[in-house]
C-alpha atoms as a PDB file:
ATOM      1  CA  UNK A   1     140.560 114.921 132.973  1.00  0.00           C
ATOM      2  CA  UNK A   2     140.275 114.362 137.037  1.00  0.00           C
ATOM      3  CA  UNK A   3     140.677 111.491 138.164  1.00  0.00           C
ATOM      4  CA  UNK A   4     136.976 110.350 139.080  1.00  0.00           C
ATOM      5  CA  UNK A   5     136.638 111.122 135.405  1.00  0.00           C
ATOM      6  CA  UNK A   6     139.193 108.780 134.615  1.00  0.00           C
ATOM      7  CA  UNK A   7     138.211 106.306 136.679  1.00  0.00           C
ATOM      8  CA  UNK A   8     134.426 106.134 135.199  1.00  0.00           C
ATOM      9  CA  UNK A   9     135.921 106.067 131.776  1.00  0.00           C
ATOM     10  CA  UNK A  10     137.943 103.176 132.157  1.00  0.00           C
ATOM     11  CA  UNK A  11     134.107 101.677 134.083  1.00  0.00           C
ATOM     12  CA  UNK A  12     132.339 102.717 131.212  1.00  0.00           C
ATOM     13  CA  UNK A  13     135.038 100.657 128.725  1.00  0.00           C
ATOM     14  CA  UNK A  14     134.863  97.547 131.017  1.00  0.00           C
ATOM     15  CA  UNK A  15     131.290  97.539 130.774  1.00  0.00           C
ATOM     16  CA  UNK A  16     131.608  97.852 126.982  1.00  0.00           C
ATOM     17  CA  UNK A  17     133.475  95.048 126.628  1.00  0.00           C
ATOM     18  CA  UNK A  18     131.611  92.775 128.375  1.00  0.00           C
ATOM     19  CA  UNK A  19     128.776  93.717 126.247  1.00  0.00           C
ATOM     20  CA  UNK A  20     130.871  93.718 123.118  1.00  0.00           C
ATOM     21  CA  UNK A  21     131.978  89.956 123.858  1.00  0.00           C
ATOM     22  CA  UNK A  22     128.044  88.889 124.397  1.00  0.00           C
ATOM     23  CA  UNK A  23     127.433  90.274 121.077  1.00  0.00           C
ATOM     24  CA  UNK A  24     130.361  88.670 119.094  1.00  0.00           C
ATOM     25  CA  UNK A  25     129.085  85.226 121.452  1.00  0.00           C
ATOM     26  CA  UNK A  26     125.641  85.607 120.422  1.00  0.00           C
ATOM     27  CA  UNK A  27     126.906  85.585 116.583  1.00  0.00           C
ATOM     28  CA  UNK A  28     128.640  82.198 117.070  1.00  0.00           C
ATOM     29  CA  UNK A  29     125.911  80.619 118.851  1.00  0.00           C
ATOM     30  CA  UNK A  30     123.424  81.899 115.800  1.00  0.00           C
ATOM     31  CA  UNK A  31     126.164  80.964 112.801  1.00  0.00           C
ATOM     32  CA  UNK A  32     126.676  77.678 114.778  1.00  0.00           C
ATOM     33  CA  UNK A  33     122.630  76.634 115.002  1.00  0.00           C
ATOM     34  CA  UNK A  34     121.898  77.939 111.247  1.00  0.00           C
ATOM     35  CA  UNK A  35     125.449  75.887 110.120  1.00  0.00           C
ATOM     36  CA  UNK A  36     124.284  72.599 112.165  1.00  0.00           C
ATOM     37  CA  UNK A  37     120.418  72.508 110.635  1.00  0.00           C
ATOM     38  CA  UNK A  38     122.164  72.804 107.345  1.00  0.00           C
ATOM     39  CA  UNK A  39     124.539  70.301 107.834  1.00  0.00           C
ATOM     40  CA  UNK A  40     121.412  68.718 108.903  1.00  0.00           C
ATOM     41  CA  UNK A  41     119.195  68.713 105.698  1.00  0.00           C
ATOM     42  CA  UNK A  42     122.307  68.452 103.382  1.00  0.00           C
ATOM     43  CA  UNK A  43     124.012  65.566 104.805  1.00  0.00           C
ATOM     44  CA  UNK A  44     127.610  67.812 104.940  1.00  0.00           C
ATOM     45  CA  UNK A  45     129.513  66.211 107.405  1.00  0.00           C
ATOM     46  CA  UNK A  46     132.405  68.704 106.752  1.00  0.00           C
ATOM     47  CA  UNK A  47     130.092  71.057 107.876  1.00  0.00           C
ATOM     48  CA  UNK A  48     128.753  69.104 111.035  1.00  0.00           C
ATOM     49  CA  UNK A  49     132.580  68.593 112.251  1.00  0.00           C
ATOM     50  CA  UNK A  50     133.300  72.333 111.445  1.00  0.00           C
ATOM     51  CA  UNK A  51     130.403  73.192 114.514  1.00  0.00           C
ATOM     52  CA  UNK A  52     131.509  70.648 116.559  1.00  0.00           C
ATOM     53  CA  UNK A  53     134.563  72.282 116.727  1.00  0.00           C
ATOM     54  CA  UNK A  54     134.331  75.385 116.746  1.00  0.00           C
ATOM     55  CA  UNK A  55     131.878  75.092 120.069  1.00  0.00           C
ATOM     56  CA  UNK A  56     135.111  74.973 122.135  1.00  0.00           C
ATOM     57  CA  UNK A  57     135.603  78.338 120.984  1.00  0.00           C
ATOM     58  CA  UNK A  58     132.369  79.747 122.137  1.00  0.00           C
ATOM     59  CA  UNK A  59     133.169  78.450 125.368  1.00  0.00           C
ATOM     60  CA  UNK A  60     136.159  80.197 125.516  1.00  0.00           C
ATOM     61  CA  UNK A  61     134.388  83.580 125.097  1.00  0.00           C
ATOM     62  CA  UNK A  62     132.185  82.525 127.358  1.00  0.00           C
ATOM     63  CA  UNK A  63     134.744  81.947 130.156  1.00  0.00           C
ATOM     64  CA  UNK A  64     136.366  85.189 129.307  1.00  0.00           C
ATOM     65  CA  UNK A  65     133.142  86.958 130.129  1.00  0.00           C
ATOM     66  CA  UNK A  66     132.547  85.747 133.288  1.00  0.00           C
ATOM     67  CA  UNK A  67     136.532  86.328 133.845  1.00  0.00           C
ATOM     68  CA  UNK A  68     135.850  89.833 132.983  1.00  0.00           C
ATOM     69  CA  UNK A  69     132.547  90.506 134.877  1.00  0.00           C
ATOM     70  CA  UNK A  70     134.081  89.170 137.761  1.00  0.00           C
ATOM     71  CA  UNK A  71     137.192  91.500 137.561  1.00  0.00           C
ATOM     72  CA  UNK A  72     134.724  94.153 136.933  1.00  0.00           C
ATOM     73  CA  UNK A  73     132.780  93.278 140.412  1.00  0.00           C
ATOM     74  CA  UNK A  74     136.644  93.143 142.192  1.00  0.00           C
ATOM     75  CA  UNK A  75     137.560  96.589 140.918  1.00  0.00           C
ATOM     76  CA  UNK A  76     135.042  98.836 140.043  1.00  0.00           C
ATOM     77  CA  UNK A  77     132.077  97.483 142.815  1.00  0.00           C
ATOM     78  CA  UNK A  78     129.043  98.445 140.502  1.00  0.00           C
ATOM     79  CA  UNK A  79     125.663  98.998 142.291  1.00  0.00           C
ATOM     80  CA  UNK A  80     122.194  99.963 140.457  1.00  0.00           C
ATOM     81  CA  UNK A  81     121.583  99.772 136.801  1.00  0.00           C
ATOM     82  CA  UNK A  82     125.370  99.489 136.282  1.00  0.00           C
ATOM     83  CA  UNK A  83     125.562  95.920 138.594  1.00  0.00           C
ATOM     84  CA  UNK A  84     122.391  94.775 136.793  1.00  0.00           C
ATOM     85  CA  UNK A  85     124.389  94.532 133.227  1.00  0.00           C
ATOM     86  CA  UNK A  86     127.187  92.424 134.720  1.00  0.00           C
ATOM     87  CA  UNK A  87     124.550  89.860 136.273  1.00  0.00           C
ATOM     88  CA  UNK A  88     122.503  90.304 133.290  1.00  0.00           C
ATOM     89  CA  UNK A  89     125.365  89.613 131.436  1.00  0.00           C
ATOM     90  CA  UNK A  90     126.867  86.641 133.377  1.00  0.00           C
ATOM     91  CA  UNK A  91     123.376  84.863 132.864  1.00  0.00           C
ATOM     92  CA  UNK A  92     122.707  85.645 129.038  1.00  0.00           C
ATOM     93  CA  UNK A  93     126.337  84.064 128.779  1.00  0.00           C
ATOM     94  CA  UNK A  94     125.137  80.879 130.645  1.00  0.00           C
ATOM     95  CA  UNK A  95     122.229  80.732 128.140  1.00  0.00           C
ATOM     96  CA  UNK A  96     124.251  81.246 125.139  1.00  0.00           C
ATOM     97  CA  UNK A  97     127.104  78.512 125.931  1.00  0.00           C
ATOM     98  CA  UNK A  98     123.935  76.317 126.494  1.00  0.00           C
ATOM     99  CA  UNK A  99     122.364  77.000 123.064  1.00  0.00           C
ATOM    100  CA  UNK A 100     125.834  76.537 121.217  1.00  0.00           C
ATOM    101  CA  UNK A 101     125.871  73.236 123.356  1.00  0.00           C
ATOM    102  CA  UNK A 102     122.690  72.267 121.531  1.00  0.00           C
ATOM    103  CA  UNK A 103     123.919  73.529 118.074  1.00  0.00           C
ATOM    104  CA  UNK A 104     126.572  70.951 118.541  1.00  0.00           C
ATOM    105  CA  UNK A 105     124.405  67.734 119.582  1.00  0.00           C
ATOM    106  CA  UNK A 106     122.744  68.655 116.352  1.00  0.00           C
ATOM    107  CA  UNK A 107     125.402  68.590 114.391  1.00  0.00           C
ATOM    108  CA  UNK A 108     126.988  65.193 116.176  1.00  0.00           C
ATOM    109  CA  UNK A 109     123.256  63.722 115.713  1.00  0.00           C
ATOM    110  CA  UNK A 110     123.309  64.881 111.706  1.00  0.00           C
ATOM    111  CA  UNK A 111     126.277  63.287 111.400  1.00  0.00           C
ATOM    112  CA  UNK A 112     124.971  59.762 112.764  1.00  0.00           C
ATOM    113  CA  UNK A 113     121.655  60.410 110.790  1.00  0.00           C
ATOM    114  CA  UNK A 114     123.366  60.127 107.163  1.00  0.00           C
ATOM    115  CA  UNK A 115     123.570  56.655 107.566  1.00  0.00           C
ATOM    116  CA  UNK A 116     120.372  55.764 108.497  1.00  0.00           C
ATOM    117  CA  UNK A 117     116.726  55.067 106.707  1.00  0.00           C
ATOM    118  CA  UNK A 118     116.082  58.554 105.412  1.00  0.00           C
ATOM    119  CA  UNK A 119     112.938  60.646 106.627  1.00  0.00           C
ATOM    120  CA  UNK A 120     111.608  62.836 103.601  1.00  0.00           C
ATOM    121  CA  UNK A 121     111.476  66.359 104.439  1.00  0.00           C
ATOM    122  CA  UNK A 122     112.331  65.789 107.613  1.00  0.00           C
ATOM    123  CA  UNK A 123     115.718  67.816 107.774  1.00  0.00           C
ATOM    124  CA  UNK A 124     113.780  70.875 105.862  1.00  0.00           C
ATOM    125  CA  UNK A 125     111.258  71.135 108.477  1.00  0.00           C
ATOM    126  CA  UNK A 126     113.964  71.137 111.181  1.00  0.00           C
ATOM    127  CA  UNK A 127     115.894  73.631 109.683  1.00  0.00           C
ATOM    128  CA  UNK A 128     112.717  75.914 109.121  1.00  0.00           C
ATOM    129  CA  UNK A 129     112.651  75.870 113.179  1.00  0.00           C
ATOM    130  CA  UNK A 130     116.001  76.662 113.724  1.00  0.00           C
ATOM    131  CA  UNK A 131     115.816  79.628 111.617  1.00  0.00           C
ATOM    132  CA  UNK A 132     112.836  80.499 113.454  1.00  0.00           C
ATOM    133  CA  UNK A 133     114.662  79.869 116.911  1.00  0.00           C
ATOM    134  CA  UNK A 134     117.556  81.647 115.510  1.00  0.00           C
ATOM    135  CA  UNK A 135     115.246  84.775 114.692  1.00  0.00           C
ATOM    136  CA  UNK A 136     114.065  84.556 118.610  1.00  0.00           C
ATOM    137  CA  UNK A 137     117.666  84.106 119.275  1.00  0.00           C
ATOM    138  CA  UNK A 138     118.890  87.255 116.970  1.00  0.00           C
ATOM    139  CA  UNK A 139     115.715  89.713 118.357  1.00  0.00           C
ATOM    140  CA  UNK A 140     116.492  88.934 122.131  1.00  0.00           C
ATOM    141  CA  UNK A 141     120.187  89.934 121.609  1.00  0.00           C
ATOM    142  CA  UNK A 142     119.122  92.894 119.515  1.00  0.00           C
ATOM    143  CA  UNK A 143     116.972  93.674 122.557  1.00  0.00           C
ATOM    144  CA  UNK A 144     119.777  93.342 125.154  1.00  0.00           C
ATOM    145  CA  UNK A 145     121.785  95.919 122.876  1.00  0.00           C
ATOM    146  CA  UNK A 146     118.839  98.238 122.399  1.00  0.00           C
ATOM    147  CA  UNK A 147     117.981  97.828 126.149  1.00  0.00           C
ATOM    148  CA  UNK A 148     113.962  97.156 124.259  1.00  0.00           C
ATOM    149  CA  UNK A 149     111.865  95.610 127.044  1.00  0.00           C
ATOM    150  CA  UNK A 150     109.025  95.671 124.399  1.00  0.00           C
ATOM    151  CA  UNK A 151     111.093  93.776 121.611  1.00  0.00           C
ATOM    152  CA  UNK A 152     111.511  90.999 124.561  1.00  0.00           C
ATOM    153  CA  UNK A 153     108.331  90.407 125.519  1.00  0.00           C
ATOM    154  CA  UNK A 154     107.284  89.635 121.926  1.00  0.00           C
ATOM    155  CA  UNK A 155     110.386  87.143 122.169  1.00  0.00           C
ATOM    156  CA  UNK A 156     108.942  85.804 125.447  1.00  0.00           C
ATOM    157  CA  UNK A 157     105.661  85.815 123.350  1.00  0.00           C
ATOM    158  CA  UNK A 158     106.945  84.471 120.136  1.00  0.00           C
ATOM    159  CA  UNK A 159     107.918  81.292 121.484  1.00  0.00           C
ATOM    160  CA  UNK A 160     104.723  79.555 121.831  1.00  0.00           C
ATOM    161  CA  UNK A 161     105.749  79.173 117.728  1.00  0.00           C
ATOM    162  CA  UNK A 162     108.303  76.845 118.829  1.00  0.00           C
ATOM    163  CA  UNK A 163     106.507  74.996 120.418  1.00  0.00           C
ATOM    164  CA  UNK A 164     103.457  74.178 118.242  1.00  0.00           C
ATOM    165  CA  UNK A 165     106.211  73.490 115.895  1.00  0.00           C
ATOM    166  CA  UNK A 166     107.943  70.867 117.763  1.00  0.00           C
ATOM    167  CA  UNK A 167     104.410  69.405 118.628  1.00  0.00           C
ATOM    168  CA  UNK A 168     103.877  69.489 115.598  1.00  0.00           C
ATOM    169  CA  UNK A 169     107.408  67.615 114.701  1.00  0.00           C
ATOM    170  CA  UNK A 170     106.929  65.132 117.268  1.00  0.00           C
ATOM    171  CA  UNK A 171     103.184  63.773 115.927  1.00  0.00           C
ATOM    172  CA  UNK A 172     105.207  63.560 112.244  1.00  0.00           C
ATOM    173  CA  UNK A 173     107.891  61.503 113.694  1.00  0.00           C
ATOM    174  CA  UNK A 174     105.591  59.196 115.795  1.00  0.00           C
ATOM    175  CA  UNK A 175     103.473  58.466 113.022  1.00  0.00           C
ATOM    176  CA  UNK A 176     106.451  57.254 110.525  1.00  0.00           C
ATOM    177  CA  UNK A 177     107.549  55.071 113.436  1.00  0.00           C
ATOM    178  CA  UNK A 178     104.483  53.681 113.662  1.00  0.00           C
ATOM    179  CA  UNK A 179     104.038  53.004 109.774  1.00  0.00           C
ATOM    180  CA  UNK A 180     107.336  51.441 109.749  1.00  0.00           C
ATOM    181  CA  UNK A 181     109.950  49.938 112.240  1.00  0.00           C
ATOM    182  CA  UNK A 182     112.532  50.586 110.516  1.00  0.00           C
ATOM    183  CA  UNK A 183     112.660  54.473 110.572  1.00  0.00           C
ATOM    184  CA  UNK A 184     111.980  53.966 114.244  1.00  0.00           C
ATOM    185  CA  UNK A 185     116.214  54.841 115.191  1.00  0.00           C
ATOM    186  CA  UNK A 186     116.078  57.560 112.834  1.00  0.00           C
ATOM    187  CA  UNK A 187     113.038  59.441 114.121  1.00  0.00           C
ATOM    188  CA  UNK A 188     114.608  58.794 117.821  1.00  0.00           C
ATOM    189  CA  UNK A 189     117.662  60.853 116.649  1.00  0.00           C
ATOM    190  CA  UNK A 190     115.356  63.271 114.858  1.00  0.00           C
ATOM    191  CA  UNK A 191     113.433  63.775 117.871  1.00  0.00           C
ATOM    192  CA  UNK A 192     115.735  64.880 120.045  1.00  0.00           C
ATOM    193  CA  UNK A 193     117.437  67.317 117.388  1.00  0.00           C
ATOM    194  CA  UNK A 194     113.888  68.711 117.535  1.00  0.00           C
ATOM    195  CA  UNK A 195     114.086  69.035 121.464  1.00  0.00           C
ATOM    196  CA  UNK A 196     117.265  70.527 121.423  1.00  0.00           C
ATOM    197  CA  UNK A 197     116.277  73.163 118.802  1.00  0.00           C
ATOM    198  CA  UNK A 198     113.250  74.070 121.351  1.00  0.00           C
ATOM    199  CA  UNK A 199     115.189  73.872 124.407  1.00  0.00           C
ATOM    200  CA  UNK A 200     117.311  77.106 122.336  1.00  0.00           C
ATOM    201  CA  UNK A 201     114.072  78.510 121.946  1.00  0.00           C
ATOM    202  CA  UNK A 202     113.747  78.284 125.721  1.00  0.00           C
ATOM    203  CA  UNK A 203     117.023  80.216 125.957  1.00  0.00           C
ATOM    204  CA  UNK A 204     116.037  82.854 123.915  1.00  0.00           C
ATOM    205  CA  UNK A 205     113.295  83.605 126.298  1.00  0.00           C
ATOM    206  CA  UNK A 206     115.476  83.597 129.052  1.00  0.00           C
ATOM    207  CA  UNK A 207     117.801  85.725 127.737  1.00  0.00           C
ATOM    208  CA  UNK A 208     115.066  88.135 126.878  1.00  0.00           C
ATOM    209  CA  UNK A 209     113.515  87.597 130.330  1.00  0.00           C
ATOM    210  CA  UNK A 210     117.346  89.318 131.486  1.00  0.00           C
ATOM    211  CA  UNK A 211     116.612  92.014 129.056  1.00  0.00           C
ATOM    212  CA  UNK A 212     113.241  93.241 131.089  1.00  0.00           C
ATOM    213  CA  UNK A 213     115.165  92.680 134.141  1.00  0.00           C
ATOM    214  CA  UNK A 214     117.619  94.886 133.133  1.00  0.00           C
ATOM    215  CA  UNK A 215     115.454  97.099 131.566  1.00  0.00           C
ATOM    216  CA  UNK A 216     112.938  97.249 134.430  1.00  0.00           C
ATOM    217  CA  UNK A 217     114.324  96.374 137.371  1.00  0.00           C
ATOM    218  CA  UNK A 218     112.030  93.405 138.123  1.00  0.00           C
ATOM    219  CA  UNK A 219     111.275  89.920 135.839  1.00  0.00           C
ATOM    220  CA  UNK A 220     108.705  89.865 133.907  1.00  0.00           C
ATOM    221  CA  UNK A 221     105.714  88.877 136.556  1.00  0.00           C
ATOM    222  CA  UNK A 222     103.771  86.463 134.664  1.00  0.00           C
ATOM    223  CA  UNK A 223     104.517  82.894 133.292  1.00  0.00           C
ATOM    224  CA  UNK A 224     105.872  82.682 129.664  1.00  0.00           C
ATOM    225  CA  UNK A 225     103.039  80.689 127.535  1.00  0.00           C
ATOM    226  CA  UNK A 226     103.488  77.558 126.878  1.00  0.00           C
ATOM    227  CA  UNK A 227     102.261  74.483 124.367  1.00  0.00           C
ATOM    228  CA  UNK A 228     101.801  71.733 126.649  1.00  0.00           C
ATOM    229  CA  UNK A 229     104.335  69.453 125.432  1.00  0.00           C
ATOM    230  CA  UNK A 230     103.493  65.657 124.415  1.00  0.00           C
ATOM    231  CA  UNK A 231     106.665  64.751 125.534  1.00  0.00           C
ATOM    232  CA  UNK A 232     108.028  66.125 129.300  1.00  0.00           C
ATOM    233  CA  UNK A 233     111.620  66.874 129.435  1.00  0.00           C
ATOM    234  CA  UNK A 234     111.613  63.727 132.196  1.00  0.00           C
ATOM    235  CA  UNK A 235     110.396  61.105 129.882  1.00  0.00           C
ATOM    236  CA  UNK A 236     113.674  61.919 127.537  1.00  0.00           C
END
């Protein structure tokens, strides 16, 4: 083997394992949101505690990857397609430490939940959207390992689901605080679990938004659709 061979081995390995560390990331940040809206609807605060904990470690992975991409910038200097994956995966790390973030207020806010007024089949509904976050989560990685621009503009597409269903959440919620006082600090709490589990939603398409940049060359040119939300993000 020459030496330029050599060399673009050992480039090729360094850009596998930045890759191979947003994939293992990306399976936390999933485990952690399916593990939190189950902790959720079960009252397990066991559970709960187990994803509030184990956050730290997805921020760990995520400091290793930006360690690594920016050794990888030092060193090897990558220009084109090749510098695209190392921004591309910088950002989807950014986005990923920001969902497991989320996953974690959810489970802190379970755990404050089980001793309030109960909501009936309020912590079902809530995990039915963070499974299908998660699946918007799960197809935009799959799309980043695929390099499938198609697969993430139906993410891109697909979350305009997420946000009827928080909509959707939010009208529930307001109406059993209107019926009766009482569930009004519960719904509050139940609320903002919802907004969290849409603002991952939101991170999905981002990430995906990285995979047609990477893909491509160029964002996607047009504005993801949106459900104009009841509440802003300001009024929170």
């Amino acid at each position: 083997m020459t030496n330029t061979q050599h060399i673009l081995s050992a480039y090729d390995r360094d850009l596998e394992t930045v890759q191979a560390l947003i994939t293992r990331m990306g399976g936390m940040v999933e485990a952690a949101l399916a593990d939190a809206a189950k902790a959720l609807e079960t009252n397990d605060d066991e559970l709960a505690e187990r994803v509030r904990l184990n956050d730290e470690a997805i921020d760990r992975i995520e400091e290793e990857i930006n360690s690594e991409c920016a050794r990888l910038i030092a060193l090897r200097a990558p220009m084109g397609s090749d510098l695209r994956v190392v921004l591309s995966v910088i950002k989807i790390a950014g986005n990923l430490e920001r969902c497991g973030d989320y996953a974690k207020n959810l489970a802190k806010r379970s755990k404050v939940l089980a001793t309030l007024t109960p909501i009936p089949g309020a912590g079902g509904s809530l995990r039915r959207m963070a499974r299908l976050v998660g699946l918007l989560l799960k197809d935009a990685l799959d799309a980043f390992i695929a390099r499938d621009p198609v697969l993430a503009e139906e993410v891109r597409q697909r979350d305009h689901d997420v946000d009827q269903m928080y909509n959707t959440l939010f009208r529930e919620f307001l109406t059993h605080m209107m019926e009766d006082p009482r569930k009004i600090s519960a719904c509050m709490h139940l609320h903002f679990i919802a907004k969290n589990v849409e603002r991952v939603g939101d991170h999905a398409t981002s990430i995906a938004e990285q995979v047609i940049y990477l893909a491509t060359g160029s964002m996607p040119g047009d504005a993801r659709p949106k459900v104009d939300a009841i509440v802003r993000e300001s009024d929170l």
